[in-house]
Protein backbone atom coordinates (compact mmCIF):
# COMPACT_ATOMS: atom_id res chain seq x y z
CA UNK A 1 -13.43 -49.84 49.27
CA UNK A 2 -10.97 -47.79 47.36
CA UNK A 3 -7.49 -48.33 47.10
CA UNK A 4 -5.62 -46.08 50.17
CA UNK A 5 -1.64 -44.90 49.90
CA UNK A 6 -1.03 -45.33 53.27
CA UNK A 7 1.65 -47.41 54.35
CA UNK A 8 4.48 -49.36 51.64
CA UNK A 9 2.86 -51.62 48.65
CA UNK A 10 2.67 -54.87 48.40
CA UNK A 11 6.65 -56.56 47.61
CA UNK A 12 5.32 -59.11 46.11
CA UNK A 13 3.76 -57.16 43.30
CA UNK A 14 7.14 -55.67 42.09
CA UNK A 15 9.43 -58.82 42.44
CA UNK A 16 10.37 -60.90 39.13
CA UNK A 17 8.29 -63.74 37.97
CA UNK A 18 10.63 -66.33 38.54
CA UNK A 19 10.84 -65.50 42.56
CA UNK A 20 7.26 -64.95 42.97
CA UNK A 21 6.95 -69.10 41.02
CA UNK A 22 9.74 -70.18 43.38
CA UNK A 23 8.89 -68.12 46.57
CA UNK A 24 10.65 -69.90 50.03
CA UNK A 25 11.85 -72.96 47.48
CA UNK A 26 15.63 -72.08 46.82
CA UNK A 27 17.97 -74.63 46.80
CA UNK A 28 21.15 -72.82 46.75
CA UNK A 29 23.26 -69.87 45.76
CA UNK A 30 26.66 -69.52 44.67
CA UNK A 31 29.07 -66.12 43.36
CA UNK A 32 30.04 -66.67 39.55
CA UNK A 33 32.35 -64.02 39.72
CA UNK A 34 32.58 -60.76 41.92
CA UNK A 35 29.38 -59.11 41.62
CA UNK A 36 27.70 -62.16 39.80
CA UNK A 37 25.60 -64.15 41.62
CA UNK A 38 23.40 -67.78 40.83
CA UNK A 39 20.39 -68.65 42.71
CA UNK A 40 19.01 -72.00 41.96
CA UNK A 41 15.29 -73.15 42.66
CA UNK A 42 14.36 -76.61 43.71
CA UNK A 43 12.17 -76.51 40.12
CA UNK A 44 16.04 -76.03 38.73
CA UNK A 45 15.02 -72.58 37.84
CA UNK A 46 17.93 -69.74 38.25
CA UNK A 47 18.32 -66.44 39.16
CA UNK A 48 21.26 -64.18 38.33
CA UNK A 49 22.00 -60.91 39.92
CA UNK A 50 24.48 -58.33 38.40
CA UNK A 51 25.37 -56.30 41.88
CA UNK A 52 27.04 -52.80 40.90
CA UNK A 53 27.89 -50.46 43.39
CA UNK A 54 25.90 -46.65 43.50
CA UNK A 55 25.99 -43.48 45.47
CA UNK A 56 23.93 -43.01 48.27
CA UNK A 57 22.52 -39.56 47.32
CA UNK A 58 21.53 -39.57 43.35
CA UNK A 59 19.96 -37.60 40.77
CA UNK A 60 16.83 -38.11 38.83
CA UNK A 61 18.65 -38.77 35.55
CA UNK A 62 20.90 -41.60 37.71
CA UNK A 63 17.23 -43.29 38.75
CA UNK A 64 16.56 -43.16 35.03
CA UNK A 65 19.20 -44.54 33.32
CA UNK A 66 19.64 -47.83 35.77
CA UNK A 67 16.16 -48.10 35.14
CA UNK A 68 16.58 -48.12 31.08
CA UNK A 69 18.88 -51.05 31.89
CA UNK A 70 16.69 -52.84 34.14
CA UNK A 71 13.94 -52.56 31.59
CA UNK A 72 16.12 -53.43 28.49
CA UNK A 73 17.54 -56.72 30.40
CA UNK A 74 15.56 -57.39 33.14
CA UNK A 75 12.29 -57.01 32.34
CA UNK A 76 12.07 -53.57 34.93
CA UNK A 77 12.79 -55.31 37.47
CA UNK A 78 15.79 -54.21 40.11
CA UNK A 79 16.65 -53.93 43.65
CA UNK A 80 18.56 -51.49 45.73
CA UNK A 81 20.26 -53.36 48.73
CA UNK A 82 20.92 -52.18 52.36
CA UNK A 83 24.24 -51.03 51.30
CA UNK A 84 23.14 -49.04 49.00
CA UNK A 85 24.04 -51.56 45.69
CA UNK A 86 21.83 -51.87 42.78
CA UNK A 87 21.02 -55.41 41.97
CA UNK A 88 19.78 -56.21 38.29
CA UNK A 89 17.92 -59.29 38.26
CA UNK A 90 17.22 -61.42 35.41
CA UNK A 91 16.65 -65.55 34.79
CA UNK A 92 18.58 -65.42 31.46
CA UNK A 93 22.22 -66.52 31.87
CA UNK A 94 23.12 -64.73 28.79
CA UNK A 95 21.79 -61.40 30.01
CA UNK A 96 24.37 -61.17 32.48
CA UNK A 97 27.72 -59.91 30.58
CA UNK A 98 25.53 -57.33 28.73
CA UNK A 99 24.21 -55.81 32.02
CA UNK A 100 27.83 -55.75 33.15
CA UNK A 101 28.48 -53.98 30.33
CA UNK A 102 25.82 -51.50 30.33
CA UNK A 103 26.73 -50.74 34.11
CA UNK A 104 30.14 -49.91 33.47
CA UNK A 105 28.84 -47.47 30.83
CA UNK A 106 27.26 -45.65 33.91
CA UNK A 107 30.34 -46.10 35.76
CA UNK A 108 29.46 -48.59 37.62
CA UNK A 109 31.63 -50.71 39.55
CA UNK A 110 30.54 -54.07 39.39
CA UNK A 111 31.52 -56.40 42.44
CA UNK A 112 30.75 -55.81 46.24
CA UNK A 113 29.86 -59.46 46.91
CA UNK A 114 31.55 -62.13 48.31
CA UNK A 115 34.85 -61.65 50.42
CA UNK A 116 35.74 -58.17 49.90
CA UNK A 117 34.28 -54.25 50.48
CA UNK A 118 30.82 -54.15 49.81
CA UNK A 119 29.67 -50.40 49.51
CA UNK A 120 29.94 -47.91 52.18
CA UNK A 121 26.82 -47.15 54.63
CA UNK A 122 26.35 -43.41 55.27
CA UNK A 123 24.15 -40.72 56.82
CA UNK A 124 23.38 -37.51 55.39
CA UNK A 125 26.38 -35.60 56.34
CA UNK A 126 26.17 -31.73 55.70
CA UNK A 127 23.83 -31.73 52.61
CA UNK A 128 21.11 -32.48 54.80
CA UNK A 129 21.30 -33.51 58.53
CA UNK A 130 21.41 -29.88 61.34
CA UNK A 131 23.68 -32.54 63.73
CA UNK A 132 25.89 -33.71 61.46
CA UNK A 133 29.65 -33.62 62.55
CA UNK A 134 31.30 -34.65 59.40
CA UNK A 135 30.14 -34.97 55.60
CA UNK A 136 29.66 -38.27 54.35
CA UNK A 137 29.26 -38.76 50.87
CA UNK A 138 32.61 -36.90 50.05
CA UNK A 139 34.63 -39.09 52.60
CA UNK A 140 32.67 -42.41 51.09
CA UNK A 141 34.05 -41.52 47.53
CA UNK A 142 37.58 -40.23 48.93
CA UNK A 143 37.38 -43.80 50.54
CA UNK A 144 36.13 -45.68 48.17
CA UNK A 145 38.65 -44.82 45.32
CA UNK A 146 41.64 -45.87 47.25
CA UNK A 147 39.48 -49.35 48.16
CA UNK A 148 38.35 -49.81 44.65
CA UNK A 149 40.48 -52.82 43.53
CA UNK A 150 38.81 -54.47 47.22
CA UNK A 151 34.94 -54.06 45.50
CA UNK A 152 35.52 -55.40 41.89
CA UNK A 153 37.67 -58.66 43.67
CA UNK A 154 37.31 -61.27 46.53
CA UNK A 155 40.79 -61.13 47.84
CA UNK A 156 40.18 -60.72 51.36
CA UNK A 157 40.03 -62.98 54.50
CA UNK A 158 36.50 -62.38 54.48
CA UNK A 159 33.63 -59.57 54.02
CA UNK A 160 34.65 -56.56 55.34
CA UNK A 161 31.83 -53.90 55.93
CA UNK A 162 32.25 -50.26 56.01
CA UNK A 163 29.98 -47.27 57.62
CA UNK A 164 29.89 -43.80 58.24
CA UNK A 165 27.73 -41.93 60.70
CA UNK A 166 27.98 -38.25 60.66
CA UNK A 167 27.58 -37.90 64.25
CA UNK A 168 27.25 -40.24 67.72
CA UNK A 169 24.07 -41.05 67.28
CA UNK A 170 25.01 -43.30 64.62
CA UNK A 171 21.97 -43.42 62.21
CA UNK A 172 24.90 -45.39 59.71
CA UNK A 173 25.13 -48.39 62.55
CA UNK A 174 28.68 -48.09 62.87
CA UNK A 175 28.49 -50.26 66.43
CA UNK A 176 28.60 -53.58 64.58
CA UNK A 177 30.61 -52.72 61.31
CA UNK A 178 33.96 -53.89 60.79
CA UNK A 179 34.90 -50.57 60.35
CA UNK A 180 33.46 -47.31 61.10
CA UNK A 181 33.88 -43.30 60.58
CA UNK A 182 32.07 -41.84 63.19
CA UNK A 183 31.75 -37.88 62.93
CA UNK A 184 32.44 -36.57 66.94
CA UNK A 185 31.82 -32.93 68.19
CA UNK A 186 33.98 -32.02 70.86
CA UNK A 187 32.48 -28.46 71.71
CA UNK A 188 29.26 -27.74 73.46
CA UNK A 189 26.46 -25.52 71.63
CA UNK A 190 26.51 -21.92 71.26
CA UNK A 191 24.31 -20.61 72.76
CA UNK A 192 22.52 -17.33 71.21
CA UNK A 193 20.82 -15.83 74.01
CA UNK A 194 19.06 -12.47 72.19
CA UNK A 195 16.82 -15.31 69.91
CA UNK A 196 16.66 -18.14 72.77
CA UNK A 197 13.96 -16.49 74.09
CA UNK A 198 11.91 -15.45 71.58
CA UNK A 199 12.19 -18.66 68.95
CA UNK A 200 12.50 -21.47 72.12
CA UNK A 201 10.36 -22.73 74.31
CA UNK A 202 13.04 -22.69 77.29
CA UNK A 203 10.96 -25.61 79.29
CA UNK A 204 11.41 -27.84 75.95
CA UNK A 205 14.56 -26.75 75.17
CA UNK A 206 15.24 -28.32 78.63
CA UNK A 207 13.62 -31.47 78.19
CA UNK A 208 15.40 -32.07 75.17
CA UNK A 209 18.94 -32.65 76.92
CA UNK A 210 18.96 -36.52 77.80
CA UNK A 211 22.04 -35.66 80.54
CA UNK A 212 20.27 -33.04 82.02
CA UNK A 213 23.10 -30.53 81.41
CA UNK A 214 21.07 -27.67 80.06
CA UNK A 215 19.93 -25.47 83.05
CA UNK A 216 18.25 -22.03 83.34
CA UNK A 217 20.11 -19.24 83.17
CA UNK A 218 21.14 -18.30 86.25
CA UNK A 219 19.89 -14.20 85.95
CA UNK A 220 16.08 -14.07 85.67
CA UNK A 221 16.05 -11.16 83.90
CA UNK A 222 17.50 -13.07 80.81
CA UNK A 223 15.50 -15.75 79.14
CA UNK A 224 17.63 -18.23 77.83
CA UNK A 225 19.61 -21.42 79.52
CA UNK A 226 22.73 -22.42 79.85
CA UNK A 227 24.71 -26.13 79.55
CA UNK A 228 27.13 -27.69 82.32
CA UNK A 229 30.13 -28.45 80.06
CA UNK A 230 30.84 -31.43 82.35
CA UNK A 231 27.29 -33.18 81.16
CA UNK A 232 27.12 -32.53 77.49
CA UNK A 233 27.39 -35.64 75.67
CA UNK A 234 27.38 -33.47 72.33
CA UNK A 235 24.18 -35.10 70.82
CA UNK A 236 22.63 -31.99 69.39
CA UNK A 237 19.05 -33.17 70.91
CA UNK A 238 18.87 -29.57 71.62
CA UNK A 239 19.06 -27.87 68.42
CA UNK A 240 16.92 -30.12 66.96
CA UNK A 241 14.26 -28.28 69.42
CA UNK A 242 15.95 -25.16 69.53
CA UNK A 243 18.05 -23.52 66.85
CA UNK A 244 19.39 -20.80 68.63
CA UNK A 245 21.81 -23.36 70.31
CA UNK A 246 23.97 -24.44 66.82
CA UNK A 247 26.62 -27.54 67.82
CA UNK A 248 29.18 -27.62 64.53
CA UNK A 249 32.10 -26.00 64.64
CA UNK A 250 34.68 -26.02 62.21
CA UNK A 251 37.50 -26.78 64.43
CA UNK A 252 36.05 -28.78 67.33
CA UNK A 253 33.92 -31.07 65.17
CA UNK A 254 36.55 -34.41 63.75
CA UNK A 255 36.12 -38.09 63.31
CA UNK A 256 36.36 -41.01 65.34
CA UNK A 257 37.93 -44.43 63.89
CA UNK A 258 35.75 -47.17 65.29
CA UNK A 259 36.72 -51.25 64.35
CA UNK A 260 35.85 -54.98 65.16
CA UNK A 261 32.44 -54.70 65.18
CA UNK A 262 30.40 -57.32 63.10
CA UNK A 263 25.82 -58.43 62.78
CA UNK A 264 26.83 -61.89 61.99
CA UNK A 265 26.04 -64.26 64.50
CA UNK A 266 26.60 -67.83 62.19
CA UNK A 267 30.13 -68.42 64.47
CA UNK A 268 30.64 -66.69 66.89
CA UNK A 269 27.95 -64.21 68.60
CA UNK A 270 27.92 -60.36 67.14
CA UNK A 271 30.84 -58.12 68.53
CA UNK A 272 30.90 -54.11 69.01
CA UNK A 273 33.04 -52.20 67.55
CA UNK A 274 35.55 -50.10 69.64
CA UNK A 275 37.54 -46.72 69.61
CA UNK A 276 40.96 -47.34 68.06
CA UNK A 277 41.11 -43.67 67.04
CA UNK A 278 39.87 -40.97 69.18
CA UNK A 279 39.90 -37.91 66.59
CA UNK A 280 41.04 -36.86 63.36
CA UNK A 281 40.04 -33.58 61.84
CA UNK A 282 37.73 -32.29 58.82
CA UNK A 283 39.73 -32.16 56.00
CA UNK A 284 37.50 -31.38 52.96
CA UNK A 285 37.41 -32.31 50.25
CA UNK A 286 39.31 -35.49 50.10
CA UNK A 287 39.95 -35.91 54.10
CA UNK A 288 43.39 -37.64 53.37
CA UNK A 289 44.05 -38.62 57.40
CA UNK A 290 41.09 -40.73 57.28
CA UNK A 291 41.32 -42.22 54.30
CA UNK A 292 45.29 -43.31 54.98
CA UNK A 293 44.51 -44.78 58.43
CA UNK A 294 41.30 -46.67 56.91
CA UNK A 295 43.39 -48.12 53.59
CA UNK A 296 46.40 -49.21 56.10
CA UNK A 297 43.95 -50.75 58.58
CA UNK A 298 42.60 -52.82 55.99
CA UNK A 299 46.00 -53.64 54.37
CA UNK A 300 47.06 -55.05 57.20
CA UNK A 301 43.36 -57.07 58.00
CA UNK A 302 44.28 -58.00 54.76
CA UNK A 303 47.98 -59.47 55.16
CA UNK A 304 47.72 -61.02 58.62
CA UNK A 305 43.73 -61.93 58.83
CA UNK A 306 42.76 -66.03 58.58
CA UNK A 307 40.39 -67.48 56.09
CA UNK A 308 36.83 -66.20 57.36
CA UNK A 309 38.12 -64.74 60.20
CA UNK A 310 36.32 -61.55 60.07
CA UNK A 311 38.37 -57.82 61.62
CA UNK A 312 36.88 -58.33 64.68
CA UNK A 313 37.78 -62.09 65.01
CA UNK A 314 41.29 -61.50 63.81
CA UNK A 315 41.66 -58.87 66.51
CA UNK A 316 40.53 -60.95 69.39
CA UNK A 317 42.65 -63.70 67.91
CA UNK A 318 45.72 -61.38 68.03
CA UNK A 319 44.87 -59.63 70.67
CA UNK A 320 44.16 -55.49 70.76
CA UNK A 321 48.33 -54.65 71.34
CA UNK A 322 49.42 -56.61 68.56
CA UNK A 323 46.52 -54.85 66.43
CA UNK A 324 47.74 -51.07 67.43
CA UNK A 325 51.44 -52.32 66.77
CA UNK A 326 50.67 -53.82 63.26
CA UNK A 327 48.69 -50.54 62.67
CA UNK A 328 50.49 -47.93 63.97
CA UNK A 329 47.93 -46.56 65.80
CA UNK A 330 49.18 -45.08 69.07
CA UNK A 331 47.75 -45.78 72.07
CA UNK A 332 46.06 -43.15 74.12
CA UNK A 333 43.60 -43.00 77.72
CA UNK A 334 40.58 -42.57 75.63
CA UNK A 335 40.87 -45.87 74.25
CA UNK A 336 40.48 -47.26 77.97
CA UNK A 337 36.92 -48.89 78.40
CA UNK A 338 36.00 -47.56 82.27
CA UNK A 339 32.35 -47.54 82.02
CA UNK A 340 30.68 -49.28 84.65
CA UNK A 341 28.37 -51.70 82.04
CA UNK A 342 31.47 -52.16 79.73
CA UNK A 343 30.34 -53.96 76.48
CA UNK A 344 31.53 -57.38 78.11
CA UNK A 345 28.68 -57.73 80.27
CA UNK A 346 26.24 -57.25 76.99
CA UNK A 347 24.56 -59.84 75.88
CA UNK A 348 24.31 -59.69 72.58
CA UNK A 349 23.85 -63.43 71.09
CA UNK A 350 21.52 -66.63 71.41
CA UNK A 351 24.14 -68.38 71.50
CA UNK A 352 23.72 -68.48 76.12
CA UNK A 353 26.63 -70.05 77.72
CA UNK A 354 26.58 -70.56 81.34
């Protein structure tokens, strides 16, 4: 039967020879350095990853040249992880500082392990996604250079992950990041009646709206809809079906400042992040109110935080007044949780407690 393309290959025909010999038989792992780590068999092999931080969206060329590197040192072999880092692997200790070296030639950052920033997690933003409500890699790199000395070190309390989604339906899983940039539109779609009818299927277009706020229009002689202002929830569902009802807009589309949120579940169970700033507005191309609250919030994690105590930890320690005070941050109504499930009532954990 002949080979089909359907569906991803095989992993284990693309890792490095030393995992596939010591597959499920590591002993333990340790950071050298920031961006260096040591993983050591129960044979007493090792493992050494060089972890250097990379855009999200990159060129041909980019692919090629960390790929010279990997082949050079590391026998072709690297990874790209969840965060978006590229991790060289190789089993030769003395490989390491040259890979280092040859990554910082790309302009690489090396670092992003340990306790401090790891890279940023981001949607599409403009260049691509039709619902997008903010741009993302501009803001990650705006971000990113005030944060730099955070990546290359491990001075924090403890790891401290960052996303961006470009709109509320979060493709960047900003609901259990320590901090989150969450693109928010604030006006409901425009509505171009003249192509509605002619480009839309107006029973669809209905469907699409998960609040039920798009309607027919009310004069029969006009074949379009309309949407109850009081039910949009501002997902663009319905342009994805029907793009004669655009949702950006240059002045009602902002960001949202979402924190506390965290995955880990080793202590304490996972947490959800919540609103601590309602909106800020699209400031292209270096969106300098974002990236000042973001840099002081972390400052501060960074001043007043316990060892290990991850944001969201530190803030239930200190409680959610003492967090606005030390930030700044002022207070407003939308920061007031009134929905009838409120995220207390989730269970999110194994950890059962009766």
């Amino acid at each position: 039967m002949g080979k089909a393309d359907i569906g991803p290959p095989n992993f284990r025909e693309m890792i490095p020879e030393v995992v596939k010999k010591n597959y499920g038989d590591w002993k333990y792992h340790e950071i050298l350095k920031p961006g260096v780590l040591r993983h050591v068999a129960e044979s007493g092999d090792e493992l050494y990853t060089v972890r250097a931080g990379s855009p999200r969206l990159v060129s041909v060329d980019f692919i090629r040249d960390i790929c010279d590197v990997a082949d050079k040192y590391c026998d072709g072999h690297l990874r790209f992880t969840s965060r978006y880092n590229i991790e060289f692997l190789t089993p030769d200790k003395e490989k390491v500082e040259p890979i280092i070296e040859a990554a910082k030639k790309l302009g690489l950052p090396v670092g992003g392990t340990g306790d401090g920033i790891s890279n940023i997690v981001h949607t599409q933003g403009w260049v691509h996604c039709h619902s997008a409500a903010t741009d993302s890699s501009p803001i990650v790199k705006a971000l990113m250079d005030e944060l730099y000395d955070y990546f290359i070190s491990m001075k924090l309390p403890a790891k401290l992950r960052v996303s961006l989604a470009c709109c509320i339906n979060m493709c960047g899983a900003v609901h259990c990041s320590d901090l989150a940039i969450v693109g928010v539109h604030t006006k409901i779609p425009k509505i171009d009646h003249e192509k509605l009818g002619a480009i839309c299927e107006i029973p669809t277009t209905i469907a699409s709206c998960p609040t039920g706020a798009i309607r027919r229009h009310p004069d029969k002689e006009i074949k379009s809809v309309v949407v109850r202002e009081d039910l949009c929830m501002y997902c663009g569902n319905c342009f994805t079906v029907c793009p004669a009802m655009p949702l950006a807009d240059s002045e009602g589309d902002g960001i949202a400042i979402y924190a506390g949120g965290k995955v880990s579940n080793a202590r304490k169970p996972p947490m959800f992040s919540r609103l601590i700033v309602p909106f800020l507005p699209n400031n292209p191309p270096r969106w300098p109110e974002v990236v000042e609250i973001i840099k002081k919030i972390v400052n501060v994690y960074a001043k007043n935080a316990r060892r290990y105590e991850r944001m969201g930890e530190w803030i239930e320690r200190v409680g959610w007044e003492t967090f606005f005070r030390l930030t700044e941050i002022p207070f407003t109504e939308q920061h007031i949780d009134d929905f009838t499930y409120a995220r207390e009532t989730w269970r999110t954990t194994t950890q059962f407690k009766w």
